[in-house]
N, C-alpha and C. Protein backbone atom coordinates (compact mmCIF):
# COMPACT_ATOMS: atom_id res chain seq x y z
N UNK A 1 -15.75 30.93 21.50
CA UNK A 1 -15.95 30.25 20.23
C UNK A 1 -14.74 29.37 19.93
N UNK A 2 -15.02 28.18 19.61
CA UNK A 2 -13.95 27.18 19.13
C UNK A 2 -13.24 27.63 18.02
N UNK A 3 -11.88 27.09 17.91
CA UNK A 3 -11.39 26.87 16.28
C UNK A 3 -11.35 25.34 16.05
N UNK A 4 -12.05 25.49 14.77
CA UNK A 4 -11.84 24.11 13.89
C UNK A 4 -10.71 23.18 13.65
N UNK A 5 -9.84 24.86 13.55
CA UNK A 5 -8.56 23.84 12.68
C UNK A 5 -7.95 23.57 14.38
N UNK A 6 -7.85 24.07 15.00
CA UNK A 6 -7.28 23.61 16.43
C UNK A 6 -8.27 22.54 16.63
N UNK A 7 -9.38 22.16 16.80
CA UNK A 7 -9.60 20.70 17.20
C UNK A 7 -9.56 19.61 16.74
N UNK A 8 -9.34 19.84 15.03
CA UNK A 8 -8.94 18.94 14.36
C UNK A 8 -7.81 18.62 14.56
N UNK A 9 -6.66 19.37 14.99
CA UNK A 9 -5.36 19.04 15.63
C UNK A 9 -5.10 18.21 16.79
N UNK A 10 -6.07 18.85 17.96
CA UNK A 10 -5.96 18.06 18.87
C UNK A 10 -6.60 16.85 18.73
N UNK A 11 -7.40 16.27 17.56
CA UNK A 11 -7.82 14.84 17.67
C UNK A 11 -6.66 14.08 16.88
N UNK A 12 -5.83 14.59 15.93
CA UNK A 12 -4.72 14.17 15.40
C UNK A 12 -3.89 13.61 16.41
N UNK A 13 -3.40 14.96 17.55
CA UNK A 13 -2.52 14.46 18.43
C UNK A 13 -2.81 13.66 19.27
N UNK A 14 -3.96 13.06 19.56
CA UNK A 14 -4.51 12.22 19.95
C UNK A 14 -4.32 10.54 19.64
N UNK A 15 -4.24 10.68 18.00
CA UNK A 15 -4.12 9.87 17.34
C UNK A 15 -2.88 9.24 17.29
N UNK A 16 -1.81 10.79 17.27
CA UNK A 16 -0.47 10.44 17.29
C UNK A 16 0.03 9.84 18.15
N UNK A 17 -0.62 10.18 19.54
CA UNK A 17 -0.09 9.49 20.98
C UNK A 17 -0.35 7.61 20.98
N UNK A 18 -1.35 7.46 20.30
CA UNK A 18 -2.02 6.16 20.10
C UNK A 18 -0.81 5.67 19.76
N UNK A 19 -0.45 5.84 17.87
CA UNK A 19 0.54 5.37 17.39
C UNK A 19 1.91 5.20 18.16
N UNK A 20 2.51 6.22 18.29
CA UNK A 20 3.87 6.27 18.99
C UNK A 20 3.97 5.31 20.49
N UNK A 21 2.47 5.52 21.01
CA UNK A 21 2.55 4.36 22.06
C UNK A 21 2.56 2.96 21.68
N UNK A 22 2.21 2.69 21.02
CA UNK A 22 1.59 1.83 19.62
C UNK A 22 3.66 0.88 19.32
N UNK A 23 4.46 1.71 19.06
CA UNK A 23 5.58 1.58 18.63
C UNK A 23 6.56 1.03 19.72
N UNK A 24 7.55 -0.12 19.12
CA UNK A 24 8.78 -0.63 20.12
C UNK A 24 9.75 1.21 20.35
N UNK A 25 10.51 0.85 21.72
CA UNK A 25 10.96 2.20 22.06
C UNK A 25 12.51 1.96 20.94
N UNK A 26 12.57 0.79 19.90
CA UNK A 26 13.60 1.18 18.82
C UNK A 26 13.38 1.49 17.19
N UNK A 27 11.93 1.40 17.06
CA UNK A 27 11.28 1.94 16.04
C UNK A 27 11.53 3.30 15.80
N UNK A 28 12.38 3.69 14.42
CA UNK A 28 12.36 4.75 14.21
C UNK A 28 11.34 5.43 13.01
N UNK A 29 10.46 5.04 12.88
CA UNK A 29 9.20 5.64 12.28
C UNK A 29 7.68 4.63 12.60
N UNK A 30 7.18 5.38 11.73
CA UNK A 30 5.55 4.63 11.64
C UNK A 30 4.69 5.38 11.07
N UNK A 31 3.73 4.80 10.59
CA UNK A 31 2.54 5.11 9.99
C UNK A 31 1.46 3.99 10.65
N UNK A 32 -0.01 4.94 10.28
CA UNK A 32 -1.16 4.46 10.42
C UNK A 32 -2.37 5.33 9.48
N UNK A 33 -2.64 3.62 8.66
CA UNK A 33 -3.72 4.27 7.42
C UNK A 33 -5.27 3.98 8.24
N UNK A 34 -5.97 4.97 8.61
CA UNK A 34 -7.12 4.62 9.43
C UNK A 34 -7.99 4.91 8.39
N UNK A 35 -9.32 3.88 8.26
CA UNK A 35 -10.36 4.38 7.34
C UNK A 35 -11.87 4.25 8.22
N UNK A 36 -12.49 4.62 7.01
CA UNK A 36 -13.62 5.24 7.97
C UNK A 36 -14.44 5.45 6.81
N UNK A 37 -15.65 3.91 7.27
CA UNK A 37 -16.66 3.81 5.91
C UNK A 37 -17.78 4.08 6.69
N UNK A 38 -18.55 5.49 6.25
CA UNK A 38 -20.37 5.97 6.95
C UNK A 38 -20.92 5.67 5.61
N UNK A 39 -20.77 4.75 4.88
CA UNK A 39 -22.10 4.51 3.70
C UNK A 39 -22.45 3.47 3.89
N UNK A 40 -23.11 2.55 4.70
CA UNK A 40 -23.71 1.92 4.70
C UNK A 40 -25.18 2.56 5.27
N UNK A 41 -26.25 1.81 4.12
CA UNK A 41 -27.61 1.48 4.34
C UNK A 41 -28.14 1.82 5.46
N UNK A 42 -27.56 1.31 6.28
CA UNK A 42 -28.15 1.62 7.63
C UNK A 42 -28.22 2.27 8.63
N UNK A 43 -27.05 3.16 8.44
CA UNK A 43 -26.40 3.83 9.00
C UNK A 43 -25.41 3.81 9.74
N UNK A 44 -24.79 2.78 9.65
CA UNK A 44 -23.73 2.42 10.81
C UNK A 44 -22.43 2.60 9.73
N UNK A 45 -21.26 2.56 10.66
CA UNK A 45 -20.40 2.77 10.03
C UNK A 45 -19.10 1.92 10.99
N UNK A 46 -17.77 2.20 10.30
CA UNK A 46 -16.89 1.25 11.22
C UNK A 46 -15.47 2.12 10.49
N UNK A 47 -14.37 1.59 11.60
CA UNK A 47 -13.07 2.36 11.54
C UNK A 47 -12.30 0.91 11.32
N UNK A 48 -10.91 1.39 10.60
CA UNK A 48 -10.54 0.48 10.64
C UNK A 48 -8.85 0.83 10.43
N UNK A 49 -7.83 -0.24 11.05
CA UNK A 49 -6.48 0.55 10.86
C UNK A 49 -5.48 -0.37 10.23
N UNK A 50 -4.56 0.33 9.78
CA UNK A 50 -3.27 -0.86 9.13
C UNK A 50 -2.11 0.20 9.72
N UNK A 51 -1.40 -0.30 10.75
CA UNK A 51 -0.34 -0.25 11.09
C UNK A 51 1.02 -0.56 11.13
N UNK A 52 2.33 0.16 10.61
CA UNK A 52 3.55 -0.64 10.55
C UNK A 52 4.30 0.51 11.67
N UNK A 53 5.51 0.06 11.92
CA UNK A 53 6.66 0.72 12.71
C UNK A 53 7.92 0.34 11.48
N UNK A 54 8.84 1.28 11.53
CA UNK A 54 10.26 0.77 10.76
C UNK A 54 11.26 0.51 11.69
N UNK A 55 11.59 -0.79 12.02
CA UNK A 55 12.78 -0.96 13.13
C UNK A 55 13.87 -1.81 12.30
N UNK A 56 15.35 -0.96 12.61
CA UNK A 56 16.32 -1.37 11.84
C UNK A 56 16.73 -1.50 10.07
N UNK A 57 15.73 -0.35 9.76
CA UNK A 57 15.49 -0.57 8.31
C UNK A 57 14.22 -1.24 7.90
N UNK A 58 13.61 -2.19 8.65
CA UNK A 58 12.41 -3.03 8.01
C UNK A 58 10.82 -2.73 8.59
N UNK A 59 10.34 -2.43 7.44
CA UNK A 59 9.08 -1.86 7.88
C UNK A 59 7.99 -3.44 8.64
N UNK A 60 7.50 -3.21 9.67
CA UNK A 60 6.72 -4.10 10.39
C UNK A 60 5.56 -3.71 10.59
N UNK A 61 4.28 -5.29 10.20
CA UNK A 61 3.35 -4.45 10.05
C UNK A 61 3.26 -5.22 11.51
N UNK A 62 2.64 -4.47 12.39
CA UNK A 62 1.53 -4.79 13.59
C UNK A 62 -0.15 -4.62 14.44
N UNK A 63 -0.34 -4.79 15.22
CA UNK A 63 -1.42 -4.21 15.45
C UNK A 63 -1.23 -3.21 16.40
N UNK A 64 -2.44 -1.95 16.52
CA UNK A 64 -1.86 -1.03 17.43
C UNK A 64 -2.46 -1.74 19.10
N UNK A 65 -1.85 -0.78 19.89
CA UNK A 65 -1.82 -1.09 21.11
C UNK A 65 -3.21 -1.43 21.97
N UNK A 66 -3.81 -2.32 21.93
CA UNK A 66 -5.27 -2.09 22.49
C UNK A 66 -5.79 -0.97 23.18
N UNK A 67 -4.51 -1.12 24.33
CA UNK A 67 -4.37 -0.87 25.93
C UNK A 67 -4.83 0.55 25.88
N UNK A 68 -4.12 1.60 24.78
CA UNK A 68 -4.37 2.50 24.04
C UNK A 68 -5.37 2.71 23.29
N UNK A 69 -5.66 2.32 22.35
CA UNK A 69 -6.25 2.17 21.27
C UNK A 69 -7.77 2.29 20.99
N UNK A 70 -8.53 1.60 22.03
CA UNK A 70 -10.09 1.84 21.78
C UNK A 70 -10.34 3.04 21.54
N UNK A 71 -9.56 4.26 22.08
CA UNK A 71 -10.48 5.50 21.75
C UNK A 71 -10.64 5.67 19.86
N UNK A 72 -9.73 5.17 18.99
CA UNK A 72 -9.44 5.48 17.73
C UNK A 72 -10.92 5.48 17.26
N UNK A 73 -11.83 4.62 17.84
CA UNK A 73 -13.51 4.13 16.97
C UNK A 73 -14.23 5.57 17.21
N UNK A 74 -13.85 6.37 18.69
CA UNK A 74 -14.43 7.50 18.55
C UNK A 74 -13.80 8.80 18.06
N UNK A 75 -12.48 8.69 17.78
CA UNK A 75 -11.39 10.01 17.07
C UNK A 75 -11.28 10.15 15.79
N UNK A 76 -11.46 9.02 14.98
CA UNK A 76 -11.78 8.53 13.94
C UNK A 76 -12.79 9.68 13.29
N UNK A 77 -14.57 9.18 13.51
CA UNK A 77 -15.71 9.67 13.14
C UNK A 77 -15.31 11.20 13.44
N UNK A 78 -14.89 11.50 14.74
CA UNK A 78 -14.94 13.17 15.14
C UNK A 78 -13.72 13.57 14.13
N UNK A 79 -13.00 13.36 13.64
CA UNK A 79 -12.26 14.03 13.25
C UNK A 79 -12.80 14.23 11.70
N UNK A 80 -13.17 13.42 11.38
CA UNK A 80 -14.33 12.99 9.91
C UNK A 80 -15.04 14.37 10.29
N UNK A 81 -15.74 14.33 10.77
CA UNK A 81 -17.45 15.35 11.37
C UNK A 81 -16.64 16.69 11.02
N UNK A 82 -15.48 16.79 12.17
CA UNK A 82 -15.18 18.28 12.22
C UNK A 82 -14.50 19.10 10.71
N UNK A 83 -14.01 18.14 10.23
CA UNK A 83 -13.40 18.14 8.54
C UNK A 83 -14.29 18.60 7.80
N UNK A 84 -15.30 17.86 8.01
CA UNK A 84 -16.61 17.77 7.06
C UNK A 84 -17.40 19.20 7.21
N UNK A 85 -17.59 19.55 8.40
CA UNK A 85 -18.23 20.59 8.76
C UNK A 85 -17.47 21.94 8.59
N UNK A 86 -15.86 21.81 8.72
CA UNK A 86 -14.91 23.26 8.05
C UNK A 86 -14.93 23.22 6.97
N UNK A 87 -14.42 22.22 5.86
CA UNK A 87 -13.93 22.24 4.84
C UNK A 87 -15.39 21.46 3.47
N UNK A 88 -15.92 20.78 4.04
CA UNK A 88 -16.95 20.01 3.21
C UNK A 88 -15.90 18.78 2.66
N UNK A 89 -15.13 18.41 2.91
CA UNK A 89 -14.10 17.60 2.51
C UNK A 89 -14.44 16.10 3.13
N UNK A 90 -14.97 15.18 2.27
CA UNK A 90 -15.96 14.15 3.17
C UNK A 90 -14.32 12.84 2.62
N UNK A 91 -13.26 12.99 3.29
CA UNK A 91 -12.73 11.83 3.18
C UNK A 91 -12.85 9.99 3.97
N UNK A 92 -12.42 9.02 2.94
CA UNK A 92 -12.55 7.96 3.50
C UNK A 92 -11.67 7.04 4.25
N UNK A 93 -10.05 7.95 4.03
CA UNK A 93 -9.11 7.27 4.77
C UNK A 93 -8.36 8.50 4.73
N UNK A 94 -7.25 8.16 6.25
CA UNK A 94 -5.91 9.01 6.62
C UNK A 94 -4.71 8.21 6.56
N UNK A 95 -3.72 9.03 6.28
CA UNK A 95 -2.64 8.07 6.90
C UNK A 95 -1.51 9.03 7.55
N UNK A 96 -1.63 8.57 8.96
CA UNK A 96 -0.74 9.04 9.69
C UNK A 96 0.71 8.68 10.11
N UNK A 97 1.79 9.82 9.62
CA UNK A 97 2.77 9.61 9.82
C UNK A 97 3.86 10.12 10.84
N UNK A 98 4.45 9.00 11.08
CA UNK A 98 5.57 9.64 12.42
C UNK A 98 7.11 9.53 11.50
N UNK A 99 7.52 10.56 11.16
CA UNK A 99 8.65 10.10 10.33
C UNK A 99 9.76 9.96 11.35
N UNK A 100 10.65 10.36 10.63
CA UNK A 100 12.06 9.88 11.10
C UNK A 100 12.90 10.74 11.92
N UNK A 101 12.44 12.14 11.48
CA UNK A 101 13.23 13.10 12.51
C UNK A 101 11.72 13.53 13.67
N UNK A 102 10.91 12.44 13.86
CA UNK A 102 9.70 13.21 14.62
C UNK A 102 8.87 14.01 14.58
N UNK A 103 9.26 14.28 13.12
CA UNK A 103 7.29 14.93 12.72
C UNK A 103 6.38 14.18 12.40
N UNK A 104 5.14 15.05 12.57
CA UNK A 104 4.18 14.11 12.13
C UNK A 104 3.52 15.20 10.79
N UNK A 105 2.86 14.09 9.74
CA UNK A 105 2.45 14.28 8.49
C UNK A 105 0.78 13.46 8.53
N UNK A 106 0.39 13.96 7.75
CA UNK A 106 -0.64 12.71 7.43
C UNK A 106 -1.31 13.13 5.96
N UNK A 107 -1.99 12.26 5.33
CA UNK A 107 -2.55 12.53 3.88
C UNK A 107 -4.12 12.09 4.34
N UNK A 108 -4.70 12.60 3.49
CA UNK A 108 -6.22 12.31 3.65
C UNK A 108 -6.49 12.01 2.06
N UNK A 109 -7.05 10.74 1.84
CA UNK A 109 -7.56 10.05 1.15
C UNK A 109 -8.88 10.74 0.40
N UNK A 110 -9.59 11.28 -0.52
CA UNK A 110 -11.05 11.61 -1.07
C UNK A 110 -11.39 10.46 -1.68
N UNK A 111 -12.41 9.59 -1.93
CA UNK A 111 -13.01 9.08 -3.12
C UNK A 111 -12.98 9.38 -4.45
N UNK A 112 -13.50 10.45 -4.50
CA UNK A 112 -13.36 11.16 -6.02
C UNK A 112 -12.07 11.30 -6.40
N UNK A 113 -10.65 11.05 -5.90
CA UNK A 113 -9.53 11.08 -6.00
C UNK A 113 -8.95 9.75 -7.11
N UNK A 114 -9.49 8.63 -6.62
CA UNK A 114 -9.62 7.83 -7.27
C UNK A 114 -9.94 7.90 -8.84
N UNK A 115 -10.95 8.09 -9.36
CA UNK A 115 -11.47 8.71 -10.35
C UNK A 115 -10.69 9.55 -11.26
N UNK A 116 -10.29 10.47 -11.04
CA UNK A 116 -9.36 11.30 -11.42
C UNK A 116 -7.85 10.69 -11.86
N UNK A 117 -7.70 9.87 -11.57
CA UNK A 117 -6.34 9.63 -11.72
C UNK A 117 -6.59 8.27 -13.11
């Protein structure tokens, strides 16, 4: 039998490898806000990312690494699914962080979050 919260991890670290590959080797941080809209009509849906690195103090935004990168359209949704299916927690964006001493963090975005505030 699987664990949840372990595969939701390993699609994170997945994610993380993206980013950090993603990064100049003098970048000492980064983030990536990935979103992920399934309400459309039709059923289709799409991922989408905003990426920076911080090199020398100045945050840079770029794009992530292609070369890398295509898998994000399918790590994206699965990581959505498996969330959805532990927790019922239907978020619309992440943002993944590589800080400064090399952890990683990330926040998950709700809709109804909005609202509330």
């Amino acid at each position: 039998m699987s664990n949840p919260i372990e595969e939701q991890r390993l699609i994170i670290d997945e994610l993380y490898l993206i980013v950090k590959r993603s990064c100049p080797s003098e970048a000492t941080s980064a983030r990536c806000r990935f979103e992920y809209d399934h309400g459309y009509e039709d059923g289709s849906e799409s991922v989408g990312e905003a990426f920076y690195f911080t090199k020398n103090g100045e945050s840079i935004s770029a794009a992530l690494d292609y070369a890398v990168a295509f898998p994000v359209m399918d790590l994206v949704p699965q990581l959505h699914a498996k969330m959805k299916a532990h927790t019922g927690g239907d978020w619309d964006a992440f943002t993944l962080f590589i800080n400064e001493d090399g952890s990683v963090t990330t926040k998950f975005e709700y809709p109804d979050q909005n609202q509330l505030n």
